[in-house]
C-alpha atoms as a PDB file:
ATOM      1  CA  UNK A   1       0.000   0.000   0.000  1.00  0.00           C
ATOM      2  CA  UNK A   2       1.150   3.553  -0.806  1.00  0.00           C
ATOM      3  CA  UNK A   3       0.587   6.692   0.214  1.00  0.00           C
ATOM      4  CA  UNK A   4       0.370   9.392  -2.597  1.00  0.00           C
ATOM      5  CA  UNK A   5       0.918  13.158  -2.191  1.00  0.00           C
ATOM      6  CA  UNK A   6       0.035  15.593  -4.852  1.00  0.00           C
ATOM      7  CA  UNK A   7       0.621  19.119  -4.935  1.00  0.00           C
ATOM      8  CA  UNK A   8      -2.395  20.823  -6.380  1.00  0.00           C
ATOM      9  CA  UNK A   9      -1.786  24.452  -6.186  1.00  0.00           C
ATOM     10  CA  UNK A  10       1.786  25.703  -4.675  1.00  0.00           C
ATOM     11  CA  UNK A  11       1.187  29.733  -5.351  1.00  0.00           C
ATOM     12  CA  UNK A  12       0.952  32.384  -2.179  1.00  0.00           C
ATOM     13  CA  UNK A  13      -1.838  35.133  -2.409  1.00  0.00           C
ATOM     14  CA  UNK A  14      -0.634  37.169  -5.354  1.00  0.00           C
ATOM     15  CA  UNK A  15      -2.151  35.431  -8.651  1.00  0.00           C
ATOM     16  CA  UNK A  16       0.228  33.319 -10.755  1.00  0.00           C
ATOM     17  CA  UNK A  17      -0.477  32.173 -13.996  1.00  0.00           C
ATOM     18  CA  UNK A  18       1.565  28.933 -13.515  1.00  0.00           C
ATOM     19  CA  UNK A  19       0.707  28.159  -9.874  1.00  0.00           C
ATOM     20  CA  UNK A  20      -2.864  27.404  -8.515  1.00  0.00           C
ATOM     21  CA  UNK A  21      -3.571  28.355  -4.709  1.00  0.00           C
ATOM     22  CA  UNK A  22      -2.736  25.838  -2.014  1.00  0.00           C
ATOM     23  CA  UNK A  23      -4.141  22.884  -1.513  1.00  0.00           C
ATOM     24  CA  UNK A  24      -2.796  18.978  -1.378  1.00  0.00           C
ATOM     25  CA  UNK A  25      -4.269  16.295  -2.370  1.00  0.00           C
ATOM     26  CA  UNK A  26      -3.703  12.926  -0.305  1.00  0.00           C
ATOM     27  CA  UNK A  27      -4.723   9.358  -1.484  1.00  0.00           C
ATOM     28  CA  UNK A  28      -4.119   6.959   1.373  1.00  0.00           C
ATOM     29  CA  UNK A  29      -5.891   3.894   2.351  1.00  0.00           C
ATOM     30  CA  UNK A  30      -8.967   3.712  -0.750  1.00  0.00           C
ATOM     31  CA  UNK A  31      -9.442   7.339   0.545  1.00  0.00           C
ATOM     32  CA  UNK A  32      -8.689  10.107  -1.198  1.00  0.00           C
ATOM     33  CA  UNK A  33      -8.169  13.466   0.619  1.00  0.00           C
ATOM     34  CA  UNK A  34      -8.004  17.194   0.174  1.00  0.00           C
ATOM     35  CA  UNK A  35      -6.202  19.728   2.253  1.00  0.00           C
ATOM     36  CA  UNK A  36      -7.192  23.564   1.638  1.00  0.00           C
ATOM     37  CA  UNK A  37      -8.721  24.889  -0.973  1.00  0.00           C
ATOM     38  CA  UNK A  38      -6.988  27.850  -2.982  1.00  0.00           C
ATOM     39  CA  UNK A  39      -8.074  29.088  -6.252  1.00  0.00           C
ATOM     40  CA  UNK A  40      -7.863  26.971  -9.222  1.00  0.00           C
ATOM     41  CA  UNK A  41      -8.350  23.526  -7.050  1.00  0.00           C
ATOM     42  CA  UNK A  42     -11.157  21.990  -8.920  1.00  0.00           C
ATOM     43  CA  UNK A  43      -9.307  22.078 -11.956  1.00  0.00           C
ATOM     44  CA  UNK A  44      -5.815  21.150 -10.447  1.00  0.00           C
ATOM     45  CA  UNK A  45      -7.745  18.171  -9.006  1.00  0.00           C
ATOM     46  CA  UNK A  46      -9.320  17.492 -12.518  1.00  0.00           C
ATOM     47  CA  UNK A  47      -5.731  17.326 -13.846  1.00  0.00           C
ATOM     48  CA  UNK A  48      -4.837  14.450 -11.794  1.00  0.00           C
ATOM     49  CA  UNK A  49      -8.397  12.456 -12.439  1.00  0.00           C
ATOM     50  CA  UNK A  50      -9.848  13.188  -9.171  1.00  0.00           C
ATOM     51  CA  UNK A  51     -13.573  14.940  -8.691  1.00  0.00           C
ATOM     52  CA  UNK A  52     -14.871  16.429  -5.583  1.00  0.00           C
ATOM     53  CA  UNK A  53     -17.770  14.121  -6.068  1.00  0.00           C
ATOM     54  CA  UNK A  54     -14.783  11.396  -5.016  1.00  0.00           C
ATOM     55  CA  UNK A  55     -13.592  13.058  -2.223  1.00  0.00           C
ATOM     56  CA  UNK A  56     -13.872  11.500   1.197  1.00  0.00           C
ATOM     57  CA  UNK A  57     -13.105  14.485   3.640  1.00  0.00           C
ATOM     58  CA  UNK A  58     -11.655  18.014   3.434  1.00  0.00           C
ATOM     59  CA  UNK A  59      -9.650  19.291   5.563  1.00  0.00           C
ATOM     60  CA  UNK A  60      -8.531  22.737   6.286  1.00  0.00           C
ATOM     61  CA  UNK A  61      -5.030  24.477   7.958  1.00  0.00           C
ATOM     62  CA  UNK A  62      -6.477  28.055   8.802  1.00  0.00           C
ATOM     63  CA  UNK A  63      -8.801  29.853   7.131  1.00  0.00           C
ATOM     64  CA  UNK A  64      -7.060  32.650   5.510  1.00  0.00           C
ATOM     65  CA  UNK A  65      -8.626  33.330   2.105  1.00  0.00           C
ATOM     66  CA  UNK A  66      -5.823  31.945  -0.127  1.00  0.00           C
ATOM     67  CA  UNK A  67      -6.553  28.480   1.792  1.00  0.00           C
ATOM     68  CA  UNK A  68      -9.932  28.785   1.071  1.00  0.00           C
ATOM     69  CA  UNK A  69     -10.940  30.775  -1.523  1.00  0.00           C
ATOM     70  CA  UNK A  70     -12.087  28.197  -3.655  1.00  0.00           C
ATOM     71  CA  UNK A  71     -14.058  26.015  -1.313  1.00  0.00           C
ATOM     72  CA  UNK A  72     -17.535  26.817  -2.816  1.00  0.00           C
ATOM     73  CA  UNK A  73     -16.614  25.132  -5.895  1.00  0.00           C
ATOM     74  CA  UNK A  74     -15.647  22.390  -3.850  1.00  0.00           C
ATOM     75  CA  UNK A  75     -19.202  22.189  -2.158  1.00  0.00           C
ATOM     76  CA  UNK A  76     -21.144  23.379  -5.025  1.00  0.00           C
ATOM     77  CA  UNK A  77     -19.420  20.593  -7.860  1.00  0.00           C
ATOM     78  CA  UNK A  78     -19.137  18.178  -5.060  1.00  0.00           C
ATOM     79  CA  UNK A  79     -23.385  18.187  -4.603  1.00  0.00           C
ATOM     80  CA  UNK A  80     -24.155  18.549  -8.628  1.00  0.00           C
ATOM     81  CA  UNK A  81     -22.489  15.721  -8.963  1.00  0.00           C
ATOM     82  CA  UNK A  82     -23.411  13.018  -6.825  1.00  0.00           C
ATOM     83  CA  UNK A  83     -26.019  10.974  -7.574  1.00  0.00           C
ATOM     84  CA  UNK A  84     -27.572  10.823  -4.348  1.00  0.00           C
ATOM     85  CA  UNK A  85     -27.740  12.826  -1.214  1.00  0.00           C
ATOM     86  CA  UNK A  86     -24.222  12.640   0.042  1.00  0.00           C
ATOM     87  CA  UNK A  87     -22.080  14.392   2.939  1.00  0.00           C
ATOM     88  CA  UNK A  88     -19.276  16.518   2.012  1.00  0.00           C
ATOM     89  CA  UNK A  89     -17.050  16.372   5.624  1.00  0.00           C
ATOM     90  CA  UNK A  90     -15.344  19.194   6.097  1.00  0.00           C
ATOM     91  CA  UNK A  91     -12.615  19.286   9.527  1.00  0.00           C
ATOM     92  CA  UNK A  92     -10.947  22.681  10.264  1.00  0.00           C
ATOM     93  CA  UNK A  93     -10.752  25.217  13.069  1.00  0.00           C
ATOM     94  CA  UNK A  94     -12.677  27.231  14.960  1.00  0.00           C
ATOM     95  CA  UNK A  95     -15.078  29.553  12.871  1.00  0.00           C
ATOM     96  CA  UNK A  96     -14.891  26.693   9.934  1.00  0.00           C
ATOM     97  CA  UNK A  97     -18.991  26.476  10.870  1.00  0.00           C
ATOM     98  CA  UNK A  98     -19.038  30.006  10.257  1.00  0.00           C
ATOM     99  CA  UNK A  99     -17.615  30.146   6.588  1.00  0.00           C
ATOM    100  CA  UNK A 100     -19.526  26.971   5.923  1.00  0.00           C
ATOM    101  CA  UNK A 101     -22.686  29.401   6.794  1.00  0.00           C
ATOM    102  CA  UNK A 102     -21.380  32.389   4.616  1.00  0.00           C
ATOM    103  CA  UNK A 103     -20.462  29.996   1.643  1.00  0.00           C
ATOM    104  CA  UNK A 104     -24.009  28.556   1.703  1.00  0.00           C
ATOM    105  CA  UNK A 105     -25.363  32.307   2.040  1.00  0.00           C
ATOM    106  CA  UNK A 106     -23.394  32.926  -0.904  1.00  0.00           C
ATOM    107  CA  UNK A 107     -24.284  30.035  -2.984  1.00  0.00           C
ATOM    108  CA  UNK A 108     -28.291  30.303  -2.283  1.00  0.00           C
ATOM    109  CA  UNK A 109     -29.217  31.713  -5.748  1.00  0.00           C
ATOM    110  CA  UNK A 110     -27.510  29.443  -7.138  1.00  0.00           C
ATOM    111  CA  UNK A 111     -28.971  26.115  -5.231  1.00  0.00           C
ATOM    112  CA  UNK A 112     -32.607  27.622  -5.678  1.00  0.00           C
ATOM    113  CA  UNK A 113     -31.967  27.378  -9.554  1.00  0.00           C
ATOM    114  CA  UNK A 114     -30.586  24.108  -9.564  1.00  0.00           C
ATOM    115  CA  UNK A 115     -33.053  22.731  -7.212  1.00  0.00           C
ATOM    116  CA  UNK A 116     -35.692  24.381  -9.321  1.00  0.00           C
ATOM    117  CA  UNK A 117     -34.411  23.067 -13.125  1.00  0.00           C
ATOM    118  CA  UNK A 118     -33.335  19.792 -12.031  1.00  0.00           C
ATOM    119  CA  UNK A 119     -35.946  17.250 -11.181  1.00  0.00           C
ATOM    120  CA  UNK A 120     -33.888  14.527  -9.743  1.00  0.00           C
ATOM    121  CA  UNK A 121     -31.831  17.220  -7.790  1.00  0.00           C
ATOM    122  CA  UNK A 122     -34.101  17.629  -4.357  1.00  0.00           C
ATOM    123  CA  UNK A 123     -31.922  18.161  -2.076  1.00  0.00           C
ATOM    124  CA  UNK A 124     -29.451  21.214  -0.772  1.00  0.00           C
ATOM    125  CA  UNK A 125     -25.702  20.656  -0.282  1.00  0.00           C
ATOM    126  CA  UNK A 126     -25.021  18.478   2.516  1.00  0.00           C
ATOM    127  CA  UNK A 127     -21.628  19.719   4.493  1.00  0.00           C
ATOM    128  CA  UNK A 128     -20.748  18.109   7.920  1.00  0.00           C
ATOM    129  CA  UNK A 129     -18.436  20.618   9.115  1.00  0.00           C
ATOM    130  CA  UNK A 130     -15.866  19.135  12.178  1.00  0.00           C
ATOM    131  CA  UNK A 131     -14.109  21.831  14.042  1.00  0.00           C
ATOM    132  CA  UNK A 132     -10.979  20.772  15.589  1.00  0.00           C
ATOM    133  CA  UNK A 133      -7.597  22.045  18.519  1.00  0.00           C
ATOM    134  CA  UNK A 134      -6.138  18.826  17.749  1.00  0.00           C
ATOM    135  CA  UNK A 135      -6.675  15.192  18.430  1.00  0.00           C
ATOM    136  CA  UNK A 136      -7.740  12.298  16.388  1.00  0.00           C
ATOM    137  CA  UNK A 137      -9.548  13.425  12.773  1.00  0.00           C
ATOM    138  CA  UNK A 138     -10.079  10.345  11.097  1.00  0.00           C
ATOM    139  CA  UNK A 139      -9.441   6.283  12.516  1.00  0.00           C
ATOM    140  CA  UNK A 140     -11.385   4.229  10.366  1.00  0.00           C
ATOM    141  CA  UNK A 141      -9.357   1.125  10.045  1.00  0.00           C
ATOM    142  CA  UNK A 142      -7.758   1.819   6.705  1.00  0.00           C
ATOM    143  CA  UNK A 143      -6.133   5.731   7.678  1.00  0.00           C
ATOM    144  CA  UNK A 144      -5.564   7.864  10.925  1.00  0.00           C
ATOM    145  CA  UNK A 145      -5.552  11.478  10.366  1.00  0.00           C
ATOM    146  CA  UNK A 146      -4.503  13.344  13.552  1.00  0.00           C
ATOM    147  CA  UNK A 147      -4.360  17.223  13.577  1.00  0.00           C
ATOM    148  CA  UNK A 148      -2.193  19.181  15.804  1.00  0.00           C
ATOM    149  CA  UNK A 149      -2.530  23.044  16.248  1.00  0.00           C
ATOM    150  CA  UNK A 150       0.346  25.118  14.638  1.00  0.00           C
ATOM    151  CA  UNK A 151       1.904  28.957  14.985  1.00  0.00           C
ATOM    152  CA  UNK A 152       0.357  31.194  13.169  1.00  0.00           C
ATOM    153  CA  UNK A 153      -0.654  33.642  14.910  1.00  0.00           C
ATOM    154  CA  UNK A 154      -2.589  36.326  14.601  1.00  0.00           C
ATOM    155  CA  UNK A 155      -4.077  33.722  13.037  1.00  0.00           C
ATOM    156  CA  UNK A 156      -5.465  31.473  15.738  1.00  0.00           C
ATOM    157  CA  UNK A 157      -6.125  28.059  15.688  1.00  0.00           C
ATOM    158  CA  UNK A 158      -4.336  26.665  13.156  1.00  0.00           C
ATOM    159  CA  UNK A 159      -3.342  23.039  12.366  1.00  0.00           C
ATOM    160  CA  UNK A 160      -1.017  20.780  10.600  1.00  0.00           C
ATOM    161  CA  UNK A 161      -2.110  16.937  10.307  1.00  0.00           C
ATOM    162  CA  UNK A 162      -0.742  13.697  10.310  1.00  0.00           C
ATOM    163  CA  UNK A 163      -1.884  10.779   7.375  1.00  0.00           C
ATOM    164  CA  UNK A 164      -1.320   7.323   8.615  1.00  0.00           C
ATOM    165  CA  UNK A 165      -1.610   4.105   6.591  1.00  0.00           C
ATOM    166  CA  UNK A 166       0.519   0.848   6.882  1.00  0.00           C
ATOM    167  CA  UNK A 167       3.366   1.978   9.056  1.00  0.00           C
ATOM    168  CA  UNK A 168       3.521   5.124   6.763  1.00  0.00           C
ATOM    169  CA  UNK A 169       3.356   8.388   7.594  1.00  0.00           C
ATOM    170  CA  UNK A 170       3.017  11.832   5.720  1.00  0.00           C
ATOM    171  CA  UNK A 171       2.436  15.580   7.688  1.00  0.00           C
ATOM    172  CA  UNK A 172       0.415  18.154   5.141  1.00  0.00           C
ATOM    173  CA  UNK A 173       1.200  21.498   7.389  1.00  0.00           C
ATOM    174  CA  UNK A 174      -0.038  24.683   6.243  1.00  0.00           C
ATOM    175  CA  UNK A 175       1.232  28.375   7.238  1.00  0.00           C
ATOM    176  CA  UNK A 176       2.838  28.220  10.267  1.00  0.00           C
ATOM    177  CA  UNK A 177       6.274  29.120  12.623  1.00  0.00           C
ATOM    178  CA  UNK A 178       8.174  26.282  13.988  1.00  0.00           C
ATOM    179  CA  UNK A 179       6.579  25.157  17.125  1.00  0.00           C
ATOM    180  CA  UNK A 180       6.698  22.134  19.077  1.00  0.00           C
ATOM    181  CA  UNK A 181       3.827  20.299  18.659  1.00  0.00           C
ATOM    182  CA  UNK A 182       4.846  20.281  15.217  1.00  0.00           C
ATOM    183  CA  UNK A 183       8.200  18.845  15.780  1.00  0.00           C
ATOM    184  CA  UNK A 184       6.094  16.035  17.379  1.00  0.00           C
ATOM    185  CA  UNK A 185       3.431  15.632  14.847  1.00  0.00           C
ATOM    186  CA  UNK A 186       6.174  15.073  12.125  1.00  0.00           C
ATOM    187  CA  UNK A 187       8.282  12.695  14.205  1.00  0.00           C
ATOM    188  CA  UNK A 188       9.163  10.050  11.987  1.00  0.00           C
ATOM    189  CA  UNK A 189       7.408  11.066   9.158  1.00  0.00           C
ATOM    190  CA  UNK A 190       7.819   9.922   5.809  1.00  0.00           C
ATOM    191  CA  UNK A 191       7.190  13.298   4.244  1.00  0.00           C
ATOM    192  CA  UNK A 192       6.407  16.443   5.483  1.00  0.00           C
ATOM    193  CA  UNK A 193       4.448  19.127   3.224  1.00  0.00           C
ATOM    194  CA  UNK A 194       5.192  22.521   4.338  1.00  0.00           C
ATOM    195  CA  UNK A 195       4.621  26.504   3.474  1.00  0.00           C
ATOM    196  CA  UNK A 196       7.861  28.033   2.819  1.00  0.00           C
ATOM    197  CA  UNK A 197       9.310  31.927   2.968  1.00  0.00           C
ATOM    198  CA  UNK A 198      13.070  33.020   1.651  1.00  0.00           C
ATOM    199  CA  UNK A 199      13.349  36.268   4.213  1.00  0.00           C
ATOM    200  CA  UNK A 200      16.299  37.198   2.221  1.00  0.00           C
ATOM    201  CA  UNK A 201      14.420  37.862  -0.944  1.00  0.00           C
ATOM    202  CA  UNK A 202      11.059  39.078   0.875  1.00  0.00           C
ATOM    203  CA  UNK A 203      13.728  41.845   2.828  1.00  0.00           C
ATOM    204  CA  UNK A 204      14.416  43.227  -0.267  1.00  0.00           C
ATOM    205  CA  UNK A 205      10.747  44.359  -1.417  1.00  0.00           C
ATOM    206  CA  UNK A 206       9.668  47.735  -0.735  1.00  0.00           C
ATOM    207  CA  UNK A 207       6.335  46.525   0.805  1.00  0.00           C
ATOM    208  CA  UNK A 208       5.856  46.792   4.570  1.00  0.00           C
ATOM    209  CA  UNK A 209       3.126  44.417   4.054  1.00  0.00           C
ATOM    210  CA  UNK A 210       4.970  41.628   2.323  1.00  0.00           C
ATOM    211  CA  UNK A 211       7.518  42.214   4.838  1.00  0.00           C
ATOM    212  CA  UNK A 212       5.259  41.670   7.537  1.00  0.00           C
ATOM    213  CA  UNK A 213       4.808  37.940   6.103  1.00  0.00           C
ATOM    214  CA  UNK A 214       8.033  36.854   7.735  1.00  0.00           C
ATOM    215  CA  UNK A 215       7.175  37.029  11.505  1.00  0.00           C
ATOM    216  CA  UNK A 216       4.514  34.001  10.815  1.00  0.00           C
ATOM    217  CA  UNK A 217       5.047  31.697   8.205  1.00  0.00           C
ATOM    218  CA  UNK A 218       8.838  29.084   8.361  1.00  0.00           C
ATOM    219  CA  UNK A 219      11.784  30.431   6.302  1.00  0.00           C
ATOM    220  CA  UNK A 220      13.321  27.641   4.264  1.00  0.00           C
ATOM    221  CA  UNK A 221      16.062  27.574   7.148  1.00  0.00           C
ATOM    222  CA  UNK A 222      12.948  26.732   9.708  1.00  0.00           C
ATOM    223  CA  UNK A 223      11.075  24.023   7.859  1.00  0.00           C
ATOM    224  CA  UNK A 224      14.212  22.150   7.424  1.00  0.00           C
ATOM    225  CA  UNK A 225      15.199  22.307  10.804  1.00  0.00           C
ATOM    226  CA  UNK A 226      11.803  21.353  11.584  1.00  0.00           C
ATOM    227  CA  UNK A 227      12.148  18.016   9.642  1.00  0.00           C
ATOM    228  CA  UNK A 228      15.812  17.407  10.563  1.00  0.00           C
ATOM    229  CA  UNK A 229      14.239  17.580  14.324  1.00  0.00           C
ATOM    230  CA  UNK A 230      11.804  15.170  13.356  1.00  0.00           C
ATOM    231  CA  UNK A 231      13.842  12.794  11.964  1.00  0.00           C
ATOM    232  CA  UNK A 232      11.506  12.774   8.026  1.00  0.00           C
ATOM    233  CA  UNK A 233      12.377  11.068   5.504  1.00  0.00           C
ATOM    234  CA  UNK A 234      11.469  14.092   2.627  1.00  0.00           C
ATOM    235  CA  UNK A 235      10.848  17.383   3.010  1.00  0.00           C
ATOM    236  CA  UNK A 236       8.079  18.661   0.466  1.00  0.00           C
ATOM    237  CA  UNK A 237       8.681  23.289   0.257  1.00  0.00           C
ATOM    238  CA  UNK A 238       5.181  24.242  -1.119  1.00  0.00           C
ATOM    239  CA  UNK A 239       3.071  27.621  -1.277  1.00  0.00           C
ATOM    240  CA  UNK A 240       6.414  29.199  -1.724  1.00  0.00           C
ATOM    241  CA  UNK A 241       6.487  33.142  -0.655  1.00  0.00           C
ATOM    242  CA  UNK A 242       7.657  35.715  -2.778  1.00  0.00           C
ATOM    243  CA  UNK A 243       6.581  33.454  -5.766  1.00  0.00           C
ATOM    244  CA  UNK A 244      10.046  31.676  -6.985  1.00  0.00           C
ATOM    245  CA  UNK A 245      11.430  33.265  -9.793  1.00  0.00           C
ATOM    246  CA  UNK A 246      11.745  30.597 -13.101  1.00  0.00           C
ATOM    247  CA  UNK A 247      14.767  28.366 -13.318  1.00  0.00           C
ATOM    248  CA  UNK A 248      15.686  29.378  -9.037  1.00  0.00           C
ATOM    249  CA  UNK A 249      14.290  25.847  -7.458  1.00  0.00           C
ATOM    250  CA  UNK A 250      18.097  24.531  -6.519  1.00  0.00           C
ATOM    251  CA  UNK A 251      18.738  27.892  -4.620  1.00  0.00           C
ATOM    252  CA  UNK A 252      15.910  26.831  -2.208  1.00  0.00           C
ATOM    253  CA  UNK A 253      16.754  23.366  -2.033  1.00  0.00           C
ATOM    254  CA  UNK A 254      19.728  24.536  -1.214  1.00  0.00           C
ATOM    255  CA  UNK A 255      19.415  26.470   1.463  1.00  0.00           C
ATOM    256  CA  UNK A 256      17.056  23.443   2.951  1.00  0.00           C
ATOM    257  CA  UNK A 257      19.827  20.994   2.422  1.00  0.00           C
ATOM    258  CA  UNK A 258      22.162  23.452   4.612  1.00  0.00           C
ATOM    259  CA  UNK A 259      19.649  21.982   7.824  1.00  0.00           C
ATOM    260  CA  UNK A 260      18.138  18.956   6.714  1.00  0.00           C
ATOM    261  CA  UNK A 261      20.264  15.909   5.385  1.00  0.00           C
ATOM    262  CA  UNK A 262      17.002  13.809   3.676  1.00  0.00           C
ATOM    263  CA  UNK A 263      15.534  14.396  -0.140  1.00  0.00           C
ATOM    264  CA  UNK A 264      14.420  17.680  -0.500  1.00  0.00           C
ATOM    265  CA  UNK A 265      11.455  18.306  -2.555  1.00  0.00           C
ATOM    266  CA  UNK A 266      10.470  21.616  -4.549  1.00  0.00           C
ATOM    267  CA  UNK A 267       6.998  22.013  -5.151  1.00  0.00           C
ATOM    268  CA  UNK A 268       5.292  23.121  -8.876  1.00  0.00           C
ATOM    269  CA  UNK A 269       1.794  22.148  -8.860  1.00  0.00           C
ATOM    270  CA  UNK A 270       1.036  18.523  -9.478  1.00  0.00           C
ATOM    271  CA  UNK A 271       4.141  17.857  -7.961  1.00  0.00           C
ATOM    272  CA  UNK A 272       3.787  14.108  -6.758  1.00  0.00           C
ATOM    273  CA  UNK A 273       5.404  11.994  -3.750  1.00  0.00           C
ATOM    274  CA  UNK A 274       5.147   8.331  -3.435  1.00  0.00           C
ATOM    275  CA  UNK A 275       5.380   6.469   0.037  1.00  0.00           C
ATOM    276  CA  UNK A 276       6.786   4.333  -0.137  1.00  0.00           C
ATOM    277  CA  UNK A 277       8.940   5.385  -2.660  1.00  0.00           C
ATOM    278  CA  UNK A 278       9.146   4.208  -6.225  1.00  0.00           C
END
């Protein structure tokens, strides 16, 4: 049995042609699994032959908008196509509920009309929304999926979380500092998926706002010390900030190999990992 890992979207907040927003896609166990939900996901996830009609759980890091921006279409294709009335489970923090109730605000023009044209279609979206601090997601006898909360404040909760199938491991974490119960949710890990920043190119733009990215999300340096702490096997750089510039991927492995002895991964979308390896 394998675990696989794609990359879906690997861009930050400003719009990239080449990169869709975050979100990672996780196939473990017969179940297939999102994590966040940036612009451009249905059709990353398209790309790869996956639907949200065959997803069996979403789960989400934090709720800033770039994680989430696109998690209507997720509900809304998700409902139009299944052929039966069907939960959508959605796990997150705190205030998840909340943008579950402002995305189905959003969407009710839209479900009236589809309700209305479609005969066979009588029912509304079905979303079972799971908020979580951290603890045990998921133990179904095929996967474990355990979330632990993360460093990213202002933005508070946030969470990491841990995929476990067959004496395999793999830790999707989304924006975040280093913190400890990080360190312990990757221990051992096979992979570990994780936002990056270069503060030495970010230093150099003439935006105080972009600047003030680097006080809450892990330089290169930090993720990699992160997994060398850890003891992981690969270290996955993803939702890289400033956007990389074309042909500059070995300059951030690179400066992740300086901490972290184990394969170094950088992330384009659709990007895929294999555990175990092949």
């Amino acid at each position: 049995m394998t675990i696989e890992i794609v990359l879906l979207g690997t861009g930050n907040p400003l719009p990239d042609p080449g990169r869709a927003g975050p979100a990672t896609l996780v196939r473990a166990g017969g179940r297939t699994l999102l994590f966040d939900a940036g612009r451009g996901v249905c059709m990353r996830m398209a790309a790869v032959g996956t639907l949200p009609v065959m997803l069996h759980a979403v789960f989400l890091t934090h709720l800033h908008s770039d994680h989430i921006c696109d998690l209507n279409d997720v509900v809304t294709t998700q409902w139009v196509m299944s052929p039966d009335r069907r939960s959508l489970r959605i796990f997150g923090p705190a205030r998840t509920s909340d943008v579950m109730d402002g995305i189905t605000a959003m969407l009710a023009p839209d479900i009236g009309y589809r309700l209305a044209h479609h005969a066979d279609l009588d029912w509304v979206p079905q979303v079972e929304v799971t908020e979580l601090v951290a603890g045990v997601a998921i133990d179904d006898g095929e996967i474990r999926v355990v979330a632990a909360a993360t460093d990213h404040r202002p933005v508070e909760p946030s969470l990491a979380y841990r995929i476990e199938q067959g004496g395999n491991a793999v830790v999707v974490a989304g924006d975040t500092v280093p913190c400890p119960a990080l360190t312990e949710l990757c221990a051992g890990a096979d992979v570990y998926v994780q936002t990056v920043l270069r503060d030495d190119l970010v230093n150099l733009v003439p935006s105080r706002r972009l600047r003030d990215t680097v006080d809450y999300h892990s330089t290169v340096e930090q993720a990699a010390r992160t997994a060398a702490d850890a003891g992981v096997g690969t270290l996955v750089l993803t939702h890289q900030v400033p956007g990389p510039a074309p042909g500059s991927a070995t300059e951030w492995t690179a400066i992740a190999a300086r901490q972290f002895g184990g394969t170094i991964v950088f992330g384009e979308d659709l990007t895929t990992v294999t555990v175990p390896g092949r």
